[in-house]
N, C-alpha and C. Protein backbone atom coordinates (compact mmCIF):
# COMPACT_ATOMS: atom_id res chain seq x y z
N UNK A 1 7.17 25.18 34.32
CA UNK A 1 6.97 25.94 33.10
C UNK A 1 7.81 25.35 31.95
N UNK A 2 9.02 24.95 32.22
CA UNK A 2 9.99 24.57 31.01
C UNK A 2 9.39 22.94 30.53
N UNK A 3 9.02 22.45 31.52
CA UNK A 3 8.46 21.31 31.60
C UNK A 3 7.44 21.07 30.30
N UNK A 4 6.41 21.91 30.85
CA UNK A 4 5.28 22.25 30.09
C UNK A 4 5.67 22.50 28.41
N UNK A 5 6.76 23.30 28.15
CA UNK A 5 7.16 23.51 26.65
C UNK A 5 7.57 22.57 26.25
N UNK A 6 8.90 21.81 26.79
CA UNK A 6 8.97 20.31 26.25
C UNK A 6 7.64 19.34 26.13
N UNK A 7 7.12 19.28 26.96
CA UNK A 7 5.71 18.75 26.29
C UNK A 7 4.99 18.87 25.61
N UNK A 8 4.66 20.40 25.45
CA UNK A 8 4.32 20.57 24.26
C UNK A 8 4.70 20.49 22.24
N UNK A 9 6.52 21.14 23.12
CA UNK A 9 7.20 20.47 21.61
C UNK A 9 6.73 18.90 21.39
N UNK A 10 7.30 18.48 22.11
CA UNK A 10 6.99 16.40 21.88
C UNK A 10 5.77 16.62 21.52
N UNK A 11 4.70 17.08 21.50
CA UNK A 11 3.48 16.53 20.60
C UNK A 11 3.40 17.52 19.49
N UNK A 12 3.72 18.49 19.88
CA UNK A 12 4.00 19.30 18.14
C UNK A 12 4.50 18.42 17.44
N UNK A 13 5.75 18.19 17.72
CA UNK A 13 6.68 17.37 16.37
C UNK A 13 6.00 16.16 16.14
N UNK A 14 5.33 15.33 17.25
CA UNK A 14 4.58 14.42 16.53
C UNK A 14 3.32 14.54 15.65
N UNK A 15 2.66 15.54 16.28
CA UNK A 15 1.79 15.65 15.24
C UNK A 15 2.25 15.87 13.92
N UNK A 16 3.46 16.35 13.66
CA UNK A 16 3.47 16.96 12.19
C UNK A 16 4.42 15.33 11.42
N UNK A 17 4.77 14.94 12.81
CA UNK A 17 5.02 13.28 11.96
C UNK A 17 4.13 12.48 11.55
N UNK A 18 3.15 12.49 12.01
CA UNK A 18 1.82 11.50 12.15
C UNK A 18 0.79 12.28 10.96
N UNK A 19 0.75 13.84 10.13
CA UNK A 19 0.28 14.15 9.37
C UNK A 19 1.30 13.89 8.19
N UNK A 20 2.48 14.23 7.76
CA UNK A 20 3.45 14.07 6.95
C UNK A 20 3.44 12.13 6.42
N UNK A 21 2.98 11.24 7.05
CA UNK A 21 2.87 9.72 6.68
C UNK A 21 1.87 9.81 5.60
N UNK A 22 2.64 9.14 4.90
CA UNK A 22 1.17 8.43 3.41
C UNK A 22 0.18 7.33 4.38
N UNK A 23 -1.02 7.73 3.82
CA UNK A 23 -1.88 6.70 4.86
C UNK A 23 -2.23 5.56 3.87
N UNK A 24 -2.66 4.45 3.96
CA UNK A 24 -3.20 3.35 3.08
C UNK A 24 -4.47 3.41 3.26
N UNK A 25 -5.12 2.89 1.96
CA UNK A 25 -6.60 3.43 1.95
C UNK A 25 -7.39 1.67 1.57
N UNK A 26 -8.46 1.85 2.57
CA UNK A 26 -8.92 0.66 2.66
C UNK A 26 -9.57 0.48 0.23
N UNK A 27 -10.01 -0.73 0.40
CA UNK A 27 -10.70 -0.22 -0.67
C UNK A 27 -12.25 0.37 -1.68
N UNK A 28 -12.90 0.72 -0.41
CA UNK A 28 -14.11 1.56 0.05
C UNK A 28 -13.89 2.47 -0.44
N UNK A 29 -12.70 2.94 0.25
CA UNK A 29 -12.23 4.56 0.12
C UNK A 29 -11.79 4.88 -0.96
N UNK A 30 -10.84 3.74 -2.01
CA UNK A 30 -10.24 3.74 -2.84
C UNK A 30 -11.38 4.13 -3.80
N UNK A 31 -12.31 2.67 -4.06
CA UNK A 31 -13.10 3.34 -5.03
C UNK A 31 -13.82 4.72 -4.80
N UNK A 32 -14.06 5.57 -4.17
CA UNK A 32 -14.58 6.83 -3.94
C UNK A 32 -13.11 7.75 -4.63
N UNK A 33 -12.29 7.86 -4.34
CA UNK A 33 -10.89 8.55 -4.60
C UNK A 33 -10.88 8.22 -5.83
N UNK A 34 -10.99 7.12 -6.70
CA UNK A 34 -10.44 7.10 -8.24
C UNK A 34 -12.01 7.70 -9.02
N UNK A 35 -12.69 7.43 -8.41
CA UNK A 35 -13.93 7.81 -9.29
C UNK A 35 -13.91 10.02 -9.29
N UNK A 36 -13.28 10.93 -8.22
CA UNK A 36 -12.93 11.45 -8.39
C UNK A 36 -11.74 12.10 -8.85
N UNK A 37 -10.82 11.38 -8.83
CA UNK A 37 -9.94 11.49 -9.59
C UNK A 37 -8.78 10.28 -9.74
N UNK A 38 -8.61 9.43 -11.04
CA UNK A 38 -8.15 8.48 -11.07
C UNK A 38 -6.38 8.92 -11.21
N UNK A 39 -6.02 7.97 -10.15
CA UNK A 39 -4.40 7.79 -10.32
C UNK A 39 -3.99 6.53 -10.28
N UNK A 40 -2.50 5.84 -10.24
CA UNK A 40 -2.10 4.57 -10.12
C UNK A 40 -2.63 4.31 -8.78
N UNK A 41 -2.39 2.75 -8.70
CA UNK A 41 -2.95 2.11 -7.28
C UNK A 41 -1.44 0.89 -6.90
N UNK A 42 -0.93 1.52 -5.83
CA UNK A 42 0.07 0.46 -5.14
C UNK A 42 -0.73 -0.05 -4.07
N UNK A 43 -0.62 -1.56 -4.63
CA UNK A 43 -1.43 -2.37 -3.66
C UNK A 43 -0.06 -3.48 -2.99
N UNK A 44 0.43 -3.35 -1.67
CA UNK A 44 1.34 -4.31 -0.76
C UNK A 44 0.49 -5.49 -0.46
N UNK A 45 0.56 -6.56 -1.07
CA UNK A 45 -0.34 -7.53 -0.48
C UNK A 45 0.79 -8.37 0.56
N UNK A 46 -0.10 -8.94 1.32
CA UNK A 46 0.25 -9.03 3.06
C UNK A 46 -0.42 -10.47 3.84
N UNK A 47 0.57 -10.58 4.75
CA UNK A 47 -0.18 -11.42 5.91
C UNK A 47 0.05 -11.07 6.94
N UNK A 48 -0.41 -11.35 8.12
CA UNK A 48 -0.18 -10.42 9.60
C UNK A 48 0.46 -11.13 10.01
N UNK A 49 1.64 -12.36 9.53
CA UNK A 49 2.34 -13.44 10.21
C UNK A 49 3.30 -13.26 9.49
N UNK A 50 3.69 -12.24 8.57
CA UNK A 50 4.76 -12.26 7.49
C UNK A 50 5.65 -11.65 8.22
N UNK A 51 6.96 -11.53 8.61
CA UNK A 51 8.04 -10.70 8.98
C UNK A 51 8.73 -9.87 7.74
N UNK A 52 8.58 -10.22 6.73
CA UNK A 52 9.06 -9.63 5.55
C UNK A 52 8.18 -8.12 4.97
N UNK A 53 6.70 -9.20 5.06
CA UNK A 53 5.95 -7.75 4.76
C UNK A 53 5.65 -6.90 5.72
N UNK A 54 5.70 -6.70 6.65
CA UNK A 54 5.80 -5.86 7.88
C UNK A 54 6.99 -5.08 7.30
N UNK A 55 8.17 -5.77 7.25
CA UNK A 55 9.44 -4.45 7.03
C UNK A 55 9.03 -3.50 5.66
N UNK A 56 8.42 -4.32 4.82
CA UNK A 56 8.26 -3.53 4.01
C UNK A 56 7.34 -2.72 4.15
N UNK A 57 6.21 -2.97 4.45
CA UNK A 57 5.29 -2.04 4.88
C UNK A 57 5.27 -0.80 5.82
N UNK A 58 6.74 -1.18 6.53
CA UNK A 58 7.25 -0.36 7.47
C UNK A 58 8.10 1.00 6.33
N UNK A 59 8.66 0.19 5.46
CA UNK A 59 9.87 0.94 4.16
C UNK A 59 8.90 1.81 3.74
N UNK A 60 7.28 1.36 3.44
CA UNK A 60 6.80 2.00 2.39
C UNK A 60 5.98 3.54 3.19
N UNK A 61 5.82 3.22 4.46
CA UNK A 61 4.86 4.59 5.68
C UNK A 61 6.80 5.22 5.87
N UNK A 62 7.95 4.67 6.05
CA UNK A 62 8.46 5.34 7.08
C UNK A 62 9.86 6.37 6.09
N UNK A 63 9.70 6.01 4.84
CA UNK A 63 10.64 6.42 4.25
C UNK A 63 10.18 7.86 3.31
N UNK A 64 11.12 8.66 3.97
CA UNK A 64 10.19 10.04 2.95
C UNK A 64 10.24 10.19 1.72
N UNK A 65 11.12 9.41 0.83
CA UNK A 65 11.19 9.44 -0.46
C UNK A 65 10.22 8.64 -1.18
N UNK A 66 9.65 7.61 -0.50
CA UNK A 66 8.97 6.53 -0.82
C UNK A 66 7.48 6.93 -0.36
N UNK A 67 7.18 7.76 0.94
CA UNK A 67 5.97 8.34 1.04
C UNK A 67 5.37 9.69 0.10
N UNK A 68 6.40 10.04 -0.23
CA UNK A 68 6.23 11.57 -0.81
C UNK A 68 5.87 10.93 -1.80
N UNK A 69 6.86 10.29 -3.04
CA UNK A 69 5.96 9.74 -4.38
C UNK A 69 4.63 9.25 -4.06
N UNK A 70 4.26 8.19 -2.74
CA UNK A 70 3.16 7.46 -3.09
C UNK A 70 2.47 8.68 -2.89
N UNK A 71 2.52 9.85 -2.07
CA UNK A 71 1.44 10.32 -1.25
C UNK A 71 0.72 11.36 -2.23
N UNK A 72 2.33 11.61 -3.53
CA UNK A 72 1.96 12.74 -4.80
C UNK A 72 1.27 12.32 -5.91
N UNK A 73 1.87 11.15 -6.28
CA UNK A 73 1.41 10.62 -7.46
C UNK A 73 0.84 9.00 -7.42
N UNK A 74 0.68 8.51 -6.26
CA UNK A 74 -0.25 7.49 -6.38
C UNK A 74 -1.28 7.50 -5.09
N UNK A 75 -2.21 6.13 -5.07
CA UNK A 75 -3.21 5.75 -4.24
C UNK A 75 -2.69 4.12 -3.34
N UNK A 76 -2.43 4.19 -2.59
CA UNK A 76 -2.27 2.92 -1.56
C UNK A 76 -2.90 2.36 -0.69
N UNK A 77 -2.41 0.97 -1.05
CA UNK A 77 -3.57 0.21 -0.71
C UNK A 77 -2.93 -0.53 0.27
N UNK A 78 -2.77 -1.49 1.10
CA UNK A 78 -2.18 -2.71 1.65
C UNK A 78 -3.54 -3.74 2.06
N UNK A 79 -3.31 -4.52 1.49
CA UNK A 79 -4.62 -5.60 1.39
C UNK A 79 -3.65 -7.32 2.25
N UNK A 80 -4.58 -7.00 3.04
CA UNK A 80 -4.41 -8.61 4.00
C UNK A 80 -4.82 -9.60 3.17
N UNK A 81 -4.19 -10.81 2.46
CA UNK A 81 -4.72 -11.91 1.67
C UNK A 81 -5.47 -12.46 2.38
N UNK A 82 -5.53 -12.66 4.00
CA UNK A 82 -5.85 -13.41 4.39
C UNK A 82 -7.47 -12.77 5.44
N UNK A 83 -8.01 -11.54 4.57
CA UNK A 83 -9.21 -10.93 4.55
C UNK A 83 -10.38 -11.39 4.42
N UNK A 84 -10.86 -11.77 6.01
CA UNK A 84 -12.38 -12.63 5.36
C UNK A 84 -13.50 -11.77 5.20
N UNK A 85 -13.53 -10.49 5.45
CA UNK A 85 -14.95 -9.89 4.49
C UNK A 85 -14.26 -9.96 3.02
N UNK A 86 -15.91 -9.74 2.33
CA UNK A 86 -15.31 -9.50 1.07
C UNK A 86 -15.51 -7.95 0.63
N UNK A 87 -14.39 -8.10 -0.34
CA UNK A 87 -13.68 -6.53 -1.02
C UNK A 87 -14.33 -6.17 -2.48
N UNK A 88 -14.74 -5.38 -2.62
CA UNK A 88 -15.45 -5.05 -4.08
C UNK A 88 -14.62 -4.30 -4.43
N UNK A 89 -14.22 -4.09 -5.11
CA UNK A 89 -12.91 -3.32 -6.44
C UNK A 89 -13.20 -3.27 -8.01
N UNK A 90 -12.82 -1.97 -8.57
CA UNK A 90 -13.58 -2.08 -10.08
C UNK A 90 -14.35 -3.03 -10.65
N UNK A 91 -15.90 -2.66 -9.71
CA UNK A 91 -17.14 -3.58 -9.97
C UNK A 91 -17.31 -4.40 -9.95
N UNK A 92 -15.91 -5.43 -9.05
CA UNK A 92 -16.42 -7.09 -8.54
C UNK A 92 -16.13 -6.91 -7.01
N UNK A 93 -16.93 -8.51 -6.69
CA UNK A 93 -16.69 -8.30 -5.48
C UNK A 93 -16.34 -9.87 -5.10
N UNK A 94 -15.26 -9.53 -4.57
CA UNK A 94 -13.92 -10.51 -4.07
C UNK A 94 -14.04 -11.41 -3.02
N UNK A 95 -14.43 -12.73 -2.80
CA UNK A 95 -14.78 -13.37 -1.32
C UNK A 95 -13.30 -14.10 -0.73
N UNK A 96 -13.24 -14.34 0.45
CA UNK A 96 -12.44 -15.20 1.33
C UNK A 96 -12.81 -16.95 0.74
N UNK A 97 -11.71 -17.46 0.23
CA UNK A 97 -11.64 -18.85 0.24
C UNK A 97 -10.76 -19.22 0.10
N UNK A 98 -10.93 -20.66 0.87
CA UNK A 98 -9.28 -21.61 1.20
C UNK A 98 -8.55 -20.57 1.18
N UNK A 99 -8.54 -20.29 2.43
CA UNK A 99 -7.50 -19.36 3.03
C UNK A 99 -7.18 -18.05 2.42
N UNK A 100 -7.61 -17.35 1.58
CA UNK A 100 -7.09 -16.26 0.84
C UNK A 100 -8.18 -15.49 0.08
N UNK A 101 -8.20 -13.86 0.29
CA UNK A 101 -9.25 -13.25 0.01
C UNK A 101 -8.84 -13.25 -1.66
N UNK A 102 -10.36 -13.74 -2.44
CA UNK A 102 -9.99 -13.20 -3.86
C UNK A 102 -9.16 -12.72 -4.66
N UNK A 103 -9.16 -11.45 -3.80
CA UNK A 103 -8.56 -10.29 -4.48
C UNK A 103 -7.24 -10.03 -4.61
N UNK A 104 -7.23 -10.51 -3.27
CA UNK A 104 -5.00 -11.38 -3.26
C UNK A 104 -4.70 -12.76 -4.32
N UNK A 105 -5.35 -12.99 -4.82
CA UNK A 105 -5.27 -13.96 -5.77
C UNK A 105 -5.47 -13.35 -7.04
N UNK A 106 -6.43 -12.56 -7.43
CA UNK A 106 -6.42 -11.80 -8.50
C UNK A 106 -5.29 -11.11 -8.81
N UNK A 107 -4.59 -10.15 -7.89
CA UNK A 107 -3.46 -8.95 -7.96
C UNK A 107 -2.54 -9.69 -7.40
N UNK A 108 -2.02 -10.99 -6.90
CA UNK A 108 -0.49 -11.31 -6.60
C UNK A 108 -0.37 -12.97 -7.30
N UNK A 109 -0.95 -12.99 -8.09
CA UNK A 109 -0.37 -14.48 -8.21
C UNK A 109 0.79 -14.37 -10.15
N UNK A 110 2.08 -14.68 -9.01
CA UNK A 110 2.59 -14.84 -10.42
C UNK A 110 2.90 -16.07 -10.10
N UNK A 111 3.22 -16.93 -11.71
CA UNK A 111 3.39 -18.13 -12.00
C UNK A 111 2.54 -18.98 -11.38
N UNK A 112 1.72 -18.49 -11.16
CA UNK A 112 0.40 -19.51 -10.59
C UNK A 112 0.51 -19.99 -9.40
N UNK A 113 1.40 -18.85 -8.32
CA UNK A 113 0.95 -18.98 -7.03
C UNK A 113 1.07 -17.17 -6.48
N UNK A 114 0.64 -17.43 -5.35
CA UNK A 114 0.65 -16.14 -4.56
C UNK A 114 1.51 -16.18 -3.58
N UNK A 115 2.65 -15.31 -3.09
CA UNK A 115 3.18 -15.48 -2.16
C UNK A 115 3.49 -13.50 -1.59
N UNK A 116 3.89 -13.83 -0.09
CA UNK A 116 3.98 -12.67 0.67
C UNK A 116 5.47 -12.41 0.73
N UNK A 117 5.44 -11.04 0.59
CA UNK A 117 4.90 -9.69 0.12
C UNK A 117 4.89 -9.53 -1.01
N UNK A 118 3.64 -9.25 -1.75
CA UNK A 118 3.50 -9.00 -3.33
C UNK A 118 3.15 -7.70 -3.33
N UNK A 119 4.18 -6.70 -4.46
CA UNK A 119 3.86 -5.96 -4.45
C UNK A 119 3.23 -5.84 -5.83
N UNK A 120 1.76 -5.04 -6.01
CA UNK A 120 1.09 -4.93 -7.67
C UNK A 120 0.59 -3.29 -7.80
N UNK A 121 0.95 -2.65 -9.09
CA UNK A 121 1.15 -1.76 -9.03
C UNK A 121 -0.16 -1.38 -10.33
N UNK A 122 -1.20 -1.04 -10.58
CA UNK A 122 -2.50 -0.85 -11.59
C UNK A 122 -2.19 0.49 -11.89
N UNK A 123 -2.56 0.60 -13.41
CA UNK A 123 -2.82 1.82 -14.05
C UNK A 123 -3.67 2.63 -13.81
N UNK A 124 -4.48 3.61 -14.09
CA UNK A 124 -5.45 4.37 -13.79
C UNK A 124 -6.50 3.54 -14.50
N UNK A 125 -6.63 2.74 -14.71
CA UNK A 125 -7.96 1.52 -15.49
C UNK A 125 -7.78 -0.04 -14.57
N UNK A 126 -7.09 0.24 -13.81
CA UNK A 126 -7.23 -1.52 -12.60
C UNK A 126 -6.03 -1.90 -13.40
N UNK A 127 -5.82 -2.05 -14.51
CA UNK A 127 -4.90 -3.01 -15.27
C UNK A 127 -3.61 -2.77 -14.77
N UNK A 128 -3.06 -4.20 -13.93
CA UNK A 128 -1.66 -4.87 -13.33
C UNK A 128 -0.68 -4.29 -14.27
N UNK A 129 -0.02 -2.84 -14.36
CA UNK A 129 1.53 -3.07 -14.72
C UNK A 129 2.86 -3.29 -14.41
N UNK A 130 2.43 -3.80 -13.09
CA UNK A 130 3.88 -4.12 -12.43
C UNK A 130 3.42 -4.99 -11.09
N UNK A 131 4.00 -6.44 -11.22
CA UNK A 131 4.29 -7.26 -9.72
C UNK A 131 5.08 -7.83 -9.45
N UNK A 132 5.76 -7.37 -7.87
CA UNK A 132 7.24 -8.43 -7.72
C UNK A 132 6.53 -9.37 -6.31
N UNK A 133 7.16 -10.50 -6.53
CA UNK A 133 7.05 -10.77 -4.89
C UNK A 133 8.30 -10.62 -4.83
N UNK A 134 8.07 -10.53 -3.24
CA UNK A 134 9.24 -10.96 -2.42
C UNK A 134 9.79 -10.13 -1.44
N UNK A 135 10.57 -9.61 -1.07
CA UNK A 135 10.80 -8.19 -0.31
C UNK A 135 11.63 -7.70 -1.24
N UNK A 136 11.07 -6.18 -1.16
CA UNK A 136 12.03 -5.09 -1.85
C UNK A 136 12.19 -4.03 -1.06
N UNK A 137 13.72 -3.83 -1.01
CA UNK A 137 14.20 -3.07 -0.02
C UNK A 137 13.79 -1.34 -0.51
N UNK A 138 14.14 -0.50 0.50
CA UNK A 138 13.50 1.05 0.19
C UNK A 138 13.90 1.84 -1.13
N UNK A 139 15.44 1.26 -1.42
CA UNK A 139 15.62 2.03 -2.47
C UNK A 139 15.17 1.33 -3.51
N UNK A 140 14.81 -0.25 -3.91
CA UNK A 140 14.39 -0.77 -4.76
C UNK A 140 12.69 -0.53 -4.75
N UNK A 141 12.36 -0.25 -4.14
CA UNK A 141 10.56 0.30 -4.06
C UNK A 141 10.90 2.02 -4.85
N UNK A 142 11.71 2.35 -4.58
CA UNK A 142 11.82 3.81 -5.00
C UNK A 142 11.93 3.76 -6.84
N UNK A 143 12.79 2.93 -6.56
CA UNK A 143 13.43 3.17 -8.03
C UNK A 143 12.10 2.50 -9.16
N UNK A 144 11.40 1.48 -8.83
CA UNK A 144 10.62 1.26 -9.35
C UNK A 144 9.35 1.90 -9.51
N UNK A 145 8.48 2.74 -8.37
CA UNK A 145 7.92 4.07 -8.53
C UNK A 145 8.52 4.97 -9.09
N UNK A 146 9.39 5.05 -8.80
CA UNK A 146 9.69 6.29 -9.96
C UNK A 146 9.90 6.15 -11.17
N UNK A 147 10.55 4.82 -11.68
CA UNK A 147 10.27 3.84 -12.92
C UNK A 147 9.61 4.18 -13.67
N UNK A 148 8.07 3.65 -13.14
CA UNK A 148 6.25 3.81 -13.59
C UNK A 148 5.99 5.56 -13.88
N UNK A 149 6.87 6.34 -12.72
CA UNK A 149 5.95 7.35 -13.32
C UNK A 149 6.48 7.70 -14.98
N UNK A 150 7.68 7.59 -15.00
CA UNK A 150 8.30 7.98 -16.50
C UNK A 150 8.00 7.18 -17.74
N UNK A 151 7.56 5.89 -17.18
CA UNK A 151 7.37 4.76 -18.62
C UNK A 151 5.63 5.40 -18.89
């Protein structure tokens, strides 16, 4: 019997961990979500070989200060550069070449390259107002969302 309640707690509390996470939204979904109601778009651009963007990507689901803003006041994205379908996003549509989907080339290239982890941050109109590469640690992701919402 006691057994049974600890088991049951352990999936209570997870469930309410596993609902409480900001989820990332492919960008299918995205365009459906802004067309009903438009907000900013944090897009983590990524590779599945990056050790850097993994932590961050880890900073940006596991930290509650950093999920709560995205989950209140923005839309998230995490986009694999290295995505071979192609991605349609405010009415284009983005293909895989030499190595890198479009659309990671469109939203992370500063100084005329792209590198992992780029983070790009769009207005409620697509338009880029904010990209860093590189890794940014939890409180520097914070401070810069919360940045955007006040400017």
């Amino acid at each position: 019997m006691f057994k049974g309640y600890i088991i049951a707690s352990v999936i209570l509390l997870l469930a309410f961990n596993v609902c409480g996470q900001n989820r990332a939204l492919k960008f299918d979904e995205l365009n459906v979500l802004q067309a009903q109601e438009a907000r900013p778009v944090v897009v983590l651009i990524s590779t599945s070989w990056c050790k850097f963007c993994h932590a961050m990507k880890n900073s940006m689901l596991r930290s509650k200060k950093i999920s709560t803003i995205l989950a209140d006041k923005y839309r998230t994205v995490f986009l694999d550069a290295e995505e071979k379908d192609s991605i349609t996003f405010a009415g284009r549509t983005f293909r895989y070449e030499q190595g890198v989907n479009g659309l990671a080339k469109e939203l992370g290239t500063i100084n005329g390259q792209v590198s992992y982890p780029t983070l790009c941050i769009l207005n409620k109109q697509n338009e880029i107002i904010y990209q860093q590469d590189g890794y940014l640690s939890p409180d520097a992701i914070t401070q810069v969302l919360a940045k955007l919402l006040w400017d």
